[in-house]
N, C-alpha and C. Protein backbone atom coordinates (compact mmCIF):
# COMPACT_ATOMS: atom_id res chain seq x y z
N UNK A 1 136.39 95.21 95.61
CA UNK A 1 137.09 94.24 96.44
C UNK A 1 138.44 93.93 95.79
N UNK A 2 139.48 94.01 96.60
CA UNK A 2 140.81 93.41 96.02
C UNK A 2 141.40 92.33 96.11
N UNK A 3 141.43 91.42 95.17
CA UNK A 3 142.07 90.01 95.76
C UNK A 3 143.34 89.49 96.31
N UNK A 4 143.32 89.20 97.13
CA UNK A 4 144.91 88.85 97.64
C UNK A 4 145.63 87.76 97.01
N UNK A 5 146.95 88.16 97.29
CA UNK A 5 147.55 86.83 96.01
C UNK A 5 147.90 85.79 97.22
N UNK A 6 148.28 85.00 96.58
CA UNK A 6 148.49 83.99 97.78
C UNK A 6 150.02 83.51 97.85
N UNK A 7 150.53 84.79 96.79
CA UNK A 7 152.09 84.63 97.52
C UNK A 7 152.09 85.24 98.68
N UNK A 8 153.74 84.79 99.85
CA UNK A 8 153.65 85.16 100.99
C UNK A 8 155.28 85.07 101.56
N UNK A 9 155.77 86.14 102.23
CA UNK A 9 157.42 86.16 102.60
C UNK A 9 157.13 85.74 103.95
N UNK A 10 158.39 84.58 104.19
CA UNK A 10 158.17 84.22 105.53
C UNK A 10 159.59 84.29 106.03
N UNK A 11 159.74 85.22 107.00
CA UNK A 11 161.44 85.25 107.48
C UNK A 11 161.63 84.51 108.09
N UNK A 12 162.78 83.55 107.79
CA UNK A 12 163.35 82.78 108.57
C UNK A 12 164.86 83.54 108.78
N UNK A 13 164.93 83.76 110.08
CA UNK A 13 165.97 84.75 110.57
C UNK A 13 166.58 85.90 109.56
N UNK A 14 167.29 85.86 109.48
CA UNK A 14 167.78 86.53 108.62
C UNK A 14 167.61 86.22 106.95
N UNK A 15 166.77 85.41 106.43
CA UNK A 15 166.22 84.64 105.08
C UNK A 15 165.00 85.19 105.02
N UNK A 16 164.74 85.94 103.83
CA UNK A 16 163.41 85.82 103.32
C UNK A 16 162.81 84.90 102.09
N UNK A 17 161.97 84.18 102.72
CA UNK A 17 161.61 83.47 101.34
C UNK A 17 160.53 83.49 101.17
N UNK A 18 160.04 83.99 99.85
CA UNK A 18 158.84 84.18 99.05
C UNK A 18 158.47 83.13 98.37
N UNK A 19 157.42 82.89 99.29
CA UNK A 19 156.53 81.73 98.57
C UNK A 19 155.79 82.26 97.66
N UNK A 20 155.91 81.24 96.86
CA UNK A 20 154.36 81.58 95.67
C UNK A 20 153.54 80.69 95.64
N UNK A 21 152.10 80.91 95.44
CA UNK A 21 151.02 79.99 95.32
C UNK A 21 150.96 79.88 94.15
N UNK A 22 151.49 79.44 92.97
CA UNK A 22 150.91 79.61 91.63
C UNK A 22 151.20 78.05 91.27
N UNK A 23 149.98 77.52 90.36
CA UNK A 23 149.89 76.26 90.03
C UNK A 23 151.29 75.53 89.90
N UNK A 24 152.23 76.03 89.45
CA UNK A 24 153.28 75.55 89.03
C UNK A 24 154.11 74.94 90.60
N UNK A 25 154.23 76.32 91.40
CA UNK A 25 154.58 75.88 92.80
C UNK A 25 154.03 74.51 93.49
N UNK A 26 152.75 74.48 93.76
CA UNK A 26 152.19 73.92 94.34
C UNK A 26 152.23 72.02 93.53
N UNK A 27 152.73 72.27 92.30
CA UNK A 27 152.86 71.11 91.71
C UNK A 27 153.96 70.86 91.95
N UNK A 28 154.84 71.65 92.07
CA UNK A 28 156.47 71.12 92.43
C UNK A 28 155.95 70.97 94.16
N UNK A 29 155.44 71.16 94.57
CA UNK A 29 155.68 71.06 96.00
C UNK A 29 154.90 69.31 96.35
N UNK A 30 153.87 69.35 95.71
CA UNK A 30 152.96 67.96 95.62
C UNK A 30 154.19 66.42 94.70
N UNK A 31 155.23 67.11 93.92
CA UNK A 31 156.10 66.06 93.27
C UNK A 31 157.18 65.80 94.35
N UNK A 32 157.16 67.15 95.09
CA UNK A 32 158.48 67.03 96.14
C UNK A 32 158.20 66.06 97.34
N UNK A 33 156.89 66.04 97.87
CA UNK A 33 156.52 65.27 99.01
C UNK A 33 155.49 63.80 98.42
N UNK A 34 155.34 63.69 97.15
CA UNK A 34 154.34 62.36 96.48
C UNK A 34 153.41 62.04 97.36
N UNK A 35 152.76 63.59 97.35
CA UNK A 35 151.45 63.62 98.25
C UNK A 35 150.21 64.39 97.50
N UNK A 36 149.49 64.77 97.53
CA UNK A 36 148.53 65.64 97.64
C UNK A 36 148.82 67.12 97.84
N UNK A 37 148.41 67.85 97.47
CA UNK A 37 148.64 69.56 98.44
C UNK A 37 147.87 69.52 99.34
N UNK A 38 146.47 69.07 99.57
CA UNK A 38 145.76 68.94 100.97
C UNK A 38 146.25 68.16 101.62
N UNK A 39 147.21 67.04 101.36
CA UNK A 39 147.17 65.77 102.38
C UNK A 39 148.51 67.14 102.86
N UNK A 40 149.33 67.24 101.92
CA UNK A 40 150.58 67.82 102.75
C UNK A 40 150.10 69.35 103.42
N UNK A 41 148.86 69.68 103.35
CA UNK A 41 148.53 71.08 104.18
C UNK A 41 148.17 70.70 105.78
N UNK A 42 147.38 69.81 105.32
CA UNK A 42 146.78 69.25 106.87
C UNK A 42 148.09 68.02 107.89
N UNK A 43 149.70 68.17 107.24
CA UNK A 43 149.99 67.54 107.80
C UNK A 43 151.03 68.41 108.49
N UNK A 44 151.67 69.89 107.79
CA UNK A 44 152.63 70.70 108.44
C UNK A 44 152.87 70.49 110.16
N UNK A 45 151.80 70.84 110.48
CA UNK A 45 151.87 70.59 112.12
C UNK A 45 152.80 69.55 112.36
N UNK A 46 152.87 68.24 111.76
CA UNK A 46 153.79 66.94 112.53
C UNK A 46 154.65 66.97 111.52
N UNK A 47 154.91 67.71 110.73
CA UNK A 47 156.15 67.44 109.73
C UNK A 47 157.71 67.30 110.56
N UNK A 48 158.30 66.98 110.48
CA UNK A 48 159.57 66.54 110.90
C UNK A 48 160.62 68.16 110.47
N UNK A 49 161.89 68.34 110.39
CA UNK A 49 162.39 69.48 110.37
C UNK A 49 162.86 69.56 109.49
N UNK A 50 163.34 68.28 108.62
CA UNK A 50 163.96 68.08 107.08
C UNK A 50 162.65 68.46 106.33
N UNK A 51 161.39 68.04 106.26
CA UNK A 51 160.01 68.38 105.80
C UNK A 51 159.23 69.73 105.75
N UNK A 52 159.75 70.59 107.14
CA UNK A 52 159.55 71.87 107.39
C UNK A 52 160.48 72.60 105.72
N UNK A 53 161.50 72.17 105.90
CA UNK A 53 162.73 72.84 105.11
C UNK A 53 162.62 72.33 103.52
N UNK A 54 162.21 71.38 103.47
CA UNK A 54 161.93 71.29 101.86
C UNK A 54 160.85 71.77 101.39
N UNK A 55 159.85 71.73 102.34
CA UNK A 55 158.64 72.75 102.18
C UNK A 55 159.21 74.16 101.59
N UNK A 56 159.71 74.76 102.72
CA UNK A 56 160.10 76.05 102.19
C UNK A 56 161.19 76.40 101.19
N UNK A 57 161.86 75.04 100.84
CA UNK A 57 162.66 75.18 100.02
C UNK A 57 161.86 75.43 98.29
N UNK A 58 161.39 74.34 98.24
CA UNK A 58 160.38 74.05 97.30
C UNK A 58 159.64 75.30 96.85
N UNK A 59 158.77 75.67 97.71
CA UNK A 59 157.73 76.64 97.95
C UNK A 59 158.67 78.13 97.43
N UNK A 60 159.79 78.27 97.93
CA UNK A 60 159.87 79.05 97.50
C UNK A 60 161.62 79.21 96.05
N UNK A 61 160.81 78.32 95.42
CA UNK A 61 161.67 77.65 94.41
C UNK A 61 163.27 78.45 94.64
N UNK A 62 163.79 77.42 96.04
CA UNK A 62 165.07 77.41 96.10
C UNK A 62 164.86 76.06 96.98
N UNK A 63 165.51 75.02 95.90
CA UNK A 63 165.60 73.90 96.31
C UNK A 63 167.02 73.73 96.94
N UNK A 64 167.56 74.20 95.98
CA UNK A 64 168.91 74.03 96.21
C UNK A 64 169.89 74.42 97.67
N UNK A 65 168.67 75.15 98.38
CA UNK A 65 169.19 75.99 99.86
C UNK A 65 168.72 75.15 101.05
N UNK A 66 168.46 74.15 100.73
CA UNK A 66 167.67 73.34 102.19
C UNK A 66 168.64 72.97 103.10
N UNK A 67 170.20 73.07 102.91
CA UNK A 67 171.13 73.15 104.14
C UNK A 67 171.02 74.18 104.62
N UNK A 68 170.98 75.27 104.03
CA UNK A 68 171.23 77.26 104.31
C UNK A 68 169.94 77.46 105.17
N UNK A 69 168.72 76.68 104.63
CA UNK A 69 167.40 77.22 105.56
C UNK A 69 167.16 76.39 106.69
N UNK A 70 167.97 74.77 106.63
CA UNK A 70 167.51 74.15 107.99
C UNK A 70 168.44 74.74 108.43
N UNK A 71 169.94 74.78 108.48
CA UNK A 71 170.60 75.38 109.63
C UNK A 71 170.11 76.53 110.11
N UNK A 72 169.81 77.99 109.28
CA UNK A 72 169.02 78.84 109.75
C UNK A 72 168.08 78.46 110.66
N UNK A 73 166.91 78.04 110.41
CA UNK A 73 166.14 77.48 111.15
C UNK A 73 166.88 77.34 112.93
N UNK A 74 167.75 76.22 112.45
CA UNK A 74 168.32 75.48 113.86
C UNK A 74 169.31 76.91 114.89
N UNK A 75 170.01 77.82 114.25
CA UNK A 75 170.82 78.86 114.53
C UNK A 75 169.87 80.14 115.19
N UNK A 76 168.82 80.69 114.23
CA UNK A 76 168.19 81.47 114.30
C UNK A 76 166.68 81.37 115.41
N UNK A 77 165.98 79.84 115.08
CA UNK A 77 164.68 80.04 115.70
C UNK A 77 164.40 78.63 116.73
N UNK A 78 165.44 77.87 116.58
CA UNK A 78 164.95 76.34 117.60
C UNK A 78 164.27 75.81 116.82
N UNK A 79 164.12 74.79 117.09
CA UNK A 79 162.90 74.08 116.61
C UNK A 79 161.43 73.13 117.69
N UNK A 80 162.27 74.03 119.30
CA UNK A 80 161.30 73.83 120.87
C UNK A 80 160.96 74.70 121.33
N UNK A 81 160.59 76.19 119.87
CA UNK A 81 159.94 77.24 120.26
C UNK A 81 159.00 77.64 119.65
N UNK A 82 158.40 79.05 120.55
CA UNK A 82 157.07 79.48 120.09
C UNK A 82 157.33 79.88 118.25
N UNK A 83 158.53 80.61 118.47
CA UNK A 83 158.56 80.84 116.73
C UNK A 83 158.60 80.01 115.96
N UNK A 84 159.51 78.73 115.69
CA UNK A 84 159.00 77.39 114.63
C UNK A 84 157.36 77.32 114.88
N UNK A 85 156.96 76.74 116.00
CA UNK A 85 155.32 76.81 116.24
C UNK A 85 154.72 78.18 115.21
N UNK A 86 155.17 79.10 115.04
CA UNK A 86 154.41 80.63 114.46
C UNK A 86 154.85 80.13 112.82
N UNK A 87 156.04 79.61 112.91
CA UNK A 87 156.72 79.46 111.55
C UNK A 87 155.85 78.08 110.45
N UNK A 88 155.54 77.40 111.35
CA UNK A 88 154.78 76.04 110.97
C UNK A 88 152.80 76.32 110.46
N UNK A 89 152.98 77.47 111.63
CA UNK A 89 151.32 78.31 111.10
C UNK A 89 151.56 79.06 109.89
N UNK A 90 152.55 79.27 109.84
CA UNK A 90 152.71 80.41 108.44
C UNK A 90 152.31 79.56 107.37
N UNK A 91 153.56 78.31 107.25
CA UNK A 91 153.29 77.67 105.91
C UNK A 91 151.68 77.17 105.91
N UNK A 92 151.23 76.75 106.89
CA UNK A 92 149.76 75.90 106.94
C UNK A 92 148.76 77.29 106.54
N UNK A 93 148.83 78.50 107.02
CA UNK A 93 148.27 79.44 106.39
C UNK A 93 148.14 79.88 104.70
N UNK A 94 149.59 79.90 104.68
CA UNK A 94 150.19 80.21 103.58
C UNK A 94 149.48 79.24 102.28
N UNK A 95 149.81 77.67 102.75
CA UNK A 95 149.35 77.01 101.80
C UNK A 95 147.65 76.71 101.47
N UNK A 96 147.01 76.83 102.62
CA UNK A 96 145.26 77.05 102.41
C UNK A 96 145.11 78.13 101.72
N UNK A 97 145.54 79.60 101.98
CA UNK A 97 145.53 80.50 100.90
C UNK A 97 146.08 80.17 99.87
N UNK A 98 146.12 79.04 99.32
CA UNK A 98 146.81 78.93 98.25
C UNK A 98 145.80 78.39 97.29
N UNK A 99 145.32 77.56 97.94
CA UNK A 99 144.73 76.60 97.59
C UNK A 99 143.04 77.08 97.43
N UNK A 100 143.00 78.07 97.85
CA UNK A 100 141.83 79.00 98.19
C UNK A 100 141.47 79.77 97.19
N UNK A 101 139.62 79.77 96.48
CA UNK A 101 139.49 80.42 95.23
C UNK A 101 139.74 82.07 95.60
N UNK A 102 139.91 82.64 94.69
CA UNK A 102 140.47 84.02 94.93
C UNK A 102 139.48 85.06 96.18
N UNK A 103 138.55 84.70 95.88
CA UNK A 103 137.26 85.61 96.73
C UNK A 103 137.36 84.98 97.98
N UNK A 104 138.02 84.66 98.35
CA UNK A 104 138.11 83.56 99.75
C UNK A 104 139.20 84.09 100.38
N UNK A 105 140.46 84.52 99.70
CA UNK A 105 141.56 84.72 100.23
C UNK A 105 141.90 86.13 100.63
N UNK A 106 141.32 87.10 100.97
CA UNK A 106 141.26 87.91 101.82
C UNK A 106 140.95 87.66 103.26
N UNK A 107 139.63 87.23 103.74
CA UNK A 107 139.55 87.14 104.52
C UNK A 107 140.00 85.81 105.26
N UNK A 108 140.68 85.05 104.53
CA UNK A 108 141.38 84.14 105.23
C UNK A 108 142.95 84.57 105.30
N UNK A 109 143.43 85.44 104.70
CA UNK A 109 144.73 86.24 104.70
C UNK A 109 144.63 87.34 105.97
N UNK A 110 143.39 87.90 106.29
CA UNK A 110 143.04 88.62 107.64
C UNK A 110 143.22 87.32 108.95
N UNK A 111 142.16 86.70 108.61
CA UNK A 111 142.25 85.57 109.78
C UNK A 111 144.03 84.82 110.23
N UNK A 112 144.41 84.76 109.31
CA UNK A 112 146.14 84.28 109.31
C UNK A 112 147.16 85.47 110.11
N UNK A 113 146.84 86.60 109.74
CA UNK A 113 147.68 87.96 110.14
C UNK A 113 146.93 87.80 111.54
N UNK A 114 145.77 87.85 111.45
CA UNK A 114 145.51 87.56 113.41
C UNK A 114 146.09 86.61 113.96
N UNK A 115 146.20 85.71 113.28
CA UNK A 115 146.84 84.16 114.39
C UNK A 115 148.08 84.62 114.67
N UNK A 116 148.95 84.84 113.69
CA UNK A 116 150.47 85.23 113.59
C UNK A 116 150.82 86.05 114.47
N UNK A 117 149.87 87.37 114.42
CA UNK A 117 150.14 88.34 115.75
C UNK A 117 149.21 87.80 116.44
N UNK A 118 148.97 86.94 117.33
CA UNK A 118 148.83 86.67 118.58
C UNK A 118 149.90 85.51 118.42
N UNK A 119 150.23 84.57 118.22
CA UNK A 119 151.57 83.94 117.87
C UNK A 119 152.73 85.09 118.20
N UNK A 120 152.74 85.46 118.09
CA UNK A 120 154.15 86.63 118.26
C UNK A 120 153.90 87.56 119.44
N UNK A 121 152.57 87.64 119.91
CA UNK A 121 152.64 88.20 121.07
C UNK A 121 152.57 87.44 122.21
N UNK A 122 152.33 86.06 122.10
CA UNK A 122 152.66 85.53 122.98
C UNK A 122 154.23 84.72 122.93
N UNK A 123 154.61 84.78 121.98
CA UNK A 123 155.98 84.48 122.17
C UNK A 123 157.04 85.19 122.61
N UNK A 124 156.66 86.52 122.28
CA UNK A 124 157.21 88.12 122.81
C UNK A 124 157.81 87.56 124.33
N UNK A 125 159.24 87.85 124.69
CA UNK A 125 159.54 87.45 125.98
C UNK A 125 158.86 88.91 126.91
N UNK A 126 158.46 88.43 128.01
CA UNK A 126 157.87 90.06 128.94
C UNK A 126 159.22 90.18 129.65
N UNK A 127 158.30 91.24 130.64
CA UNK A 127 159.41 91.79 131.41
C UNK A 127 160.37 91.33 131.90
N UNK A 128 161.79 92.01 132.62
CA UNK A 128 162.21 91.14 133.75
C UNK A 128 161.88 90.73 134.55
N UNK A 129 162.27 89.43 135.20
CA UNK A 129 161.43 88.38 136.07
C UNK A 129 162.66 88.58 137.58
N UNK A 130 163.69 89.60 137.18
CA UNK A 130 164.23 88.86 138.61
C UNK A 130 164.09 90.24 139.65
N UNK A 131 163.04 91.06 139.55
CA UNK A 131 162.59 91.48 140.87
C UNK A 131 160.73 91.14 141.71
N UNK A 132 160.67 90.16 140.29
CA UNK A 132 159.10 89.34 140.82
C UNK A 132 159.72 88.59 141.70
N UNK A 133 157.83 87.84 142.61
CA UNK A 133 158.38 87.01 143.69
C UNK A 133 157.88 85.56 142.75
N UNK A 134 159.29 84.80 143.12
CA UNK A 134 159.18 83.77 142.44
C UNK A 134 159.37 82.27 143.98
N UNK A 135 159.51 80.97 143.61
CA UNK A 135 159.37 80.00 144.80
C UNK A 135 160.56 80.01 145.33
N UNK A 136 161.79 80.39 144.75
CA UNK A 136 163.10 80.71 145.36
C UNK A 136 163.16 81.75 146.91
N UNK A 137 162.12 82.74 146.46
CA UNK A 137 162.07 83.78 147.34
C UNK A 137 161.20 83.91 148.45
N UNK A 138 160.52 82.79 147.86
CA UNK A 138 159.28 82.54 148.88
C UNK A 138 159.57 81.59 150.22
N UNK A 139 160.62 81.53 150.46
CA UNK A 139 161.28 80.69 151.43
C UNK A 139 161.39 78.95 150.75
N UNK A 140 161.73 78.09 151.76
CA UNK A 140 161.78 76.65 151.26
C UNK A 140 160.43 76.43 151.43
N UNK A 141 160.52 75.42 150.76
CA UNK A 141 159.19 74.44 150.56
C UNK A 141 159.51 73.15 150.63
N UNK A 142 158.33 72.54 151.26
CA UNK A 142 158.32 71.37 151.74
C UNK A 142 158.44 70.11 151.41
N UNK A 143 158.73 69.31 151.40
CA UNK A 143 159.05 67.59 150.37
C UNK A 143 157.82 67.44 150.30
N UNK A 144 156.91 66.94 149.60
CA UNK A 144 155.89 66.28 150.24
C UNK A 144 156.47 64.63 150.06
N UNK A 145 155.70 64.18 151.22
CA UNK A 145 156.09 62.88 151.92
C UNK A 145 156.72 63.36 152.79
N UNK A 146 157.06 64.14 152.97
CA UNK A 146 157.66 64.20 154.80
C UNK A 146 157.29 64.77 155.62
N UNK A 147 156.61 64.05 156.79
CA UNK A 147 155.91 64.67 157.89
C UNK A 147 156.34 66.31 158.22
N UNK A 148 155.45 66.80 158.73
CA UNK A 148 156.05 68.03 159.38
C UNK A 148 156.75 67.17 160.82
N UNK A 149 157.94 68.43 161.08
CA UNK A 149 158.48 68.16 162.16
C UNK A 149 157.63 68.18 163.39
N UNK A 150 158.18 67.64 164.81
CA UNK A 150 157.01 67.25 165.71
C UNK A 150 156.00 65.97 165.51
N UNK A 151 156.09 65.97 164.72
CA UNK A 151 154.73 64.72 164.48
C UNK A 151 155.05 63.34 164.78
């Protein structure tokens, strides 16, 4: 069996940053937020966007870049899309594998690579939409509240 490390590269647009799980990280990351590493794992989901970014600043000991990675962020991925949403699973992945005894972190490093690609395949834009029938094409439609005519 091979153990997976629980470092992990997460692109933010054109940025790669390599997180590391190693005690040292995870203690700078727990001094950076005067939290817990579980309280701050189970909270990524509602983190705010300055919080997203010191996360990954931290995490991936470049503190010093948290203008370079939130603007990225804001330039490259939104922060009212499916990818921040994929980007916010990464770190919450990222950091349970971290936190995870070694014999554990394979198959929770499998389970993560599944979420991510289905995360990315549903964010995947599909086809073109402008020879589908959409309500534009479907003629007008009706107010509701207003009688049909005749009545």
């Amino acid at each position: 069996m091979s153990l997976v490390s629980p470092e992990r590269t997460v692109a933010v647009g054109p940025l790669s940053l390599a997180l590391s799980g190693t005690f040292g990280t995870l203690k700078a990351v727990q001094h950076a937020f005067g939290r817990d590493v579980v309280q701050i794992l189970l909270s990524v989901r509602d983190m705010r966007l300055d919080e997203v970014v010191k996360l990954l600043a931290v995490a991936s000991g470049r503190p010093d870049d948290e203008e370079l990675i939130g603007q990225t962020i804001l330039d490259e991925i939104g922060i009212f899309s499916p990818g921040y949403t994929a980007l916010k699973a990464e770190l919450t992945g990222w950091l349970d594998l971290a936190i995870s005894p070694e014999r554990d972190r394979e198959k929770k490093a499998r389970a993560l690579d599944g979420i991510l690609a289905g995360l990315k395949t549903s964010a995947s834009p599909g086809g073109p939409t402008r020879n589908s029938p959409s309500a534009s094409s479907a003629g007008r439609r009706r107010r509701s509240g207003t009688p049909p005519s005749g009545s």
